[in-house]
Protein backbone atom coordinates (compact mmCIF):
# COMPACT_ATOMS: atom_id res chain seq x y z
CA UNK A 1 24.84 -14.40 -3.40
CA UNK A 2 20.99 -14.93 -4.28
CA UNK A 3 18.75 -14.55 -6.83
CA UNK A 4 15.68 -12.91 -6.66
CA UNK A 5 12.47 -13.51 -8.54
CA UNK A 6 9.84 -11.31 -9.28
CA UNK A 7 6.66 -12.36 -10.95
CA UNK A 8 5.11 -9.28 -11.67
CA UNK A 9 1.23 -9.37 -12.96
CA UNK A 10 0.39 -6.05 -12.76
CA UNK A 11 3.11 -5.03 -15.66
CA UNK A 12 2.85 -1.46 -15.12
CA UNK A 13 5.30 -1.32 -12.52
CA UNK A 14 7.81 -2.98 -15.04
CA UNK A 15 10.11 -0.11 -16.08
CA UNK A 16 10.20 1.53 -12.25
CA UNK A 17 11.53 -1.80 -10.99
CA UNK A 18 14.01 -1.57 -13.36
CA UNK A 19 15.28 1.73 -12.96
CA UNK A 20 15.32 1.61 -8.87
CA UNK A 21 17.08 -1.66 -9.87
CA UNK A 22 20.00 0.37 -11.71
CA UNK A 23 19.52 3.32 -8.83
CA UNK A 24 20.53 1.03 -6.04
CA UNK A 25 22.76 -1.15 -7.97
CA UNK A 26 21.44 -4.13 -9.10
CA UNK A 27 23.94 -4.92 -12.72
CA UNK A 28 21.81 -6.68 -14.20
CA UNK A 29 18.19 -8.77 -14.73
CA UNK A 30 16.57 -10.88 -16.94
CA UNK A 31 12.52 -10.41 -18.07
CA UNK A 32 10.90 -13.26 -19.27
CA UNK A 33 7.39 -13.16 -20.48
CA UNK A 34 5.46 -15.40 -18.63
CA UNK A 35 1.98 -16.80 -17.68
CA UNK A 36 0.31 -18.58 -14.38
CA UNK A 37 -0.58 -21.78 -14.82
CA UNK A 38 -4.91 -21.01 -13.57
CA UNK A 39 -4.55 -18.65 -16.54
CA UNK A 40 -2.62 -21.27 -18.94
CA UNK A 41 -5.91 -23.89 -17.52
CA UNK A 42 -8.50 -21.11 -18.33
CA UNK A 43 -7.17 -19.87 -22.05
CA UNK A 44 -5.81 -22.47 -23.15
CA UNK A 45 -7.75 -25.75 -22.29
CA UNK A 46 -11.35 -26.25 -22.77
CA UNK A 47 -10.53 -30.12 -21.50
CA UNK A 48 -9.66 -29.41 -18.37
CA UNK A 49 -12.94 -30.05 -16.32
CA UNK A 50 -13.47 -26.05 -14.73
CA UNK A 51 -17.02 -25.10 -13.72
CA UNK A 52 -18.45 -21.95 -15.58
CA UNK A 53 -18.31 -20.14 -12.63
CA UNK A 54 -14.92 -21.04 -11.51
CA UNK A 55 -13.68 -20.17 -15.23
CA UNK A 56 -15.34 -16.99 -15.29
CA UNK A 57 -13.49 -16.25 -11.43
CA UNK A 58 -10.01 -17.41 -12.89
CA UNK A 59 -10.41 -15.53 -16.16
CA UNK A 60 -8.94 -12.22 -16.11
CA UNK A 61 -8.12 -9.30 -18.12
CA UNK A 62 -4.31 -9.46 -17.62
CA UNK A 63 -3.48 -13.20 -18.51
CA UNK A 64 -0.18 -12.70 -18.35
CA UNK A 65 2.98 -11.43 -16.43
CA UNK A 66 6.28 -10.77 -16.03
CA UNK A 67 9.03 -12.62 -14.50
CA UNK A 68 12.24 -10.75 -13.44
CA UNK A 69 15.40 -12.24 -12.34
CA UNK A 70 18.51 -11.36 -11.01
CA UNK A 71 21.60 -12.22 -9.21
CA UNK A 72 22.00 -10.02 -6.40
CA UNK A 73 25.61 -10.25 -4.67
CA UNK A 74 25.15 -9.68 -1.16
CA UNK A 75 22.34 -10.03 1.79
CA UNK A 76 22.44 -5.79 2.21
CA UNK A 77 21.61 -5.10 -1.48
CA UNK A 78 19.15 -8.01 -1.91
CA UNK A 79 16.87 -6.39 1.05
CA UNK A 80 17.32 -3.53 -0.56
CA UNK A 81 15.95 -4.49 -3.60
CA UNK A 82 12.86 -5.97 -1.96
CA UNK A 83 12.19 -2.96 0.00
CA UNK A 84 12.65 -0.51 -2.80
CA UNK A 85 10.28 -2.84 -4.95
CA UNK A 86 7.51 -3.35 -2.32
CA UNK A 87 7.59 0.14 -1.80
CA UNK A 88 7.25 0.83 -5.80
CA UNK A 89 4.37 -1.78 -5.44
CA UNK A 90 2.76 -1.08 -2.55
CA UNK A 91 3.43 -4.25 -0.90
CA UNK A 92 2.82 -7.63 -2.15
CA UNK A 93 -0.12 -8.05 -0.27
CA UNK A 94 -2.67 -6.83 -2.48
CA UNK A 95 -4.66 -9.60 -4.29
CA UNK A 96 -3.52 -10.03 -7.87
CA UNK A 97 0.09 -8.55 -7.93
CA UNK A 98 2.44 -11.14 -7.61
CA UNK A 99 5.03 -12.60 -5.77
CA UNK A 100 8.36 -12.06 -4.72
CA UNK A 101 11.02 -14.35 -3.03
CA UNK A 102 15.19 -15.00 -3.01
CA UNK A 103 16.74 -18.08 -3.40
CA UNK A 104 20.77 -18.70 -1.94
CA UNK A 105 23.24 -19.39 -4.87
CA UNK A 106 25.59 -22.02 -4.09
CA UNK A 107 27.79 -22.32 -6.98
CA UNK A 108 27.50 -20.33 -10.42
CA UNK A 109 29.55 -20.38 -14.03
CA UNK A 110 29.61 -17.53 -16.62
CA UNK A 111 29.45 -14.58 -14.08
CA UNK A 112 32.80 -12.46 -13.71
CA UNK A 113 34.57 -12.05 -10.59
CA UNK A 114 34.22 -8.49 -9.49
């Protein structure tokens, strides 16, 4: 078992994760709103020592993002979730998107056995 995390900035891509998530079979995910902490430096905290020109880089129209998790039972259906969404996405290579990665479950409580 994993779970796989998804912070998403570009939002708009939200709701077709979702729905190829319920296509292949992914039961279930959790959205969290969610901001990055350059953002969080920029918006939130004139202390923080930032030149004018490196505020004016970090600042950005979409300060904030989405993060998606979700258990994903086994290795077959967790690559298929990251194809389907890099393919939705067009890869996470483009500047500015996000990032994407699985972590291995060891041991879990509250989830049903199937």
């Amino acid at each position: 078992m994993h779970v796989l995390f998804i912070v998403l900035n570009k939002t708009e891509y939200l709701d077709d994760i979702l729905t190829e998530f319920v296509n292949i079979g992914v039961k279930g995910a959790t959205i969290l709103d969610s901001q990055g902490m350059a953002s969080a430096l920029v918006n939130n905290n004139d202390k923080v020592p930032i030149f004018g020109s490196l505020r004016s880089f970090l600042d950005s129209s979409r300060p904030f993002n989405k993060t998606i998790f979700t258990l994903v039972e086994t290795d077959e259906l967790l690559d298929e979730a990251m194809n389907s969404v890099n393919r939705l996405v067009g890869g996470f290579n483009h500047k500015g998107l996000g990032i994407m990665f699985s972590i291995p479950v060891g041991k879990i409580c509250g989830v049903p056995k199937q």
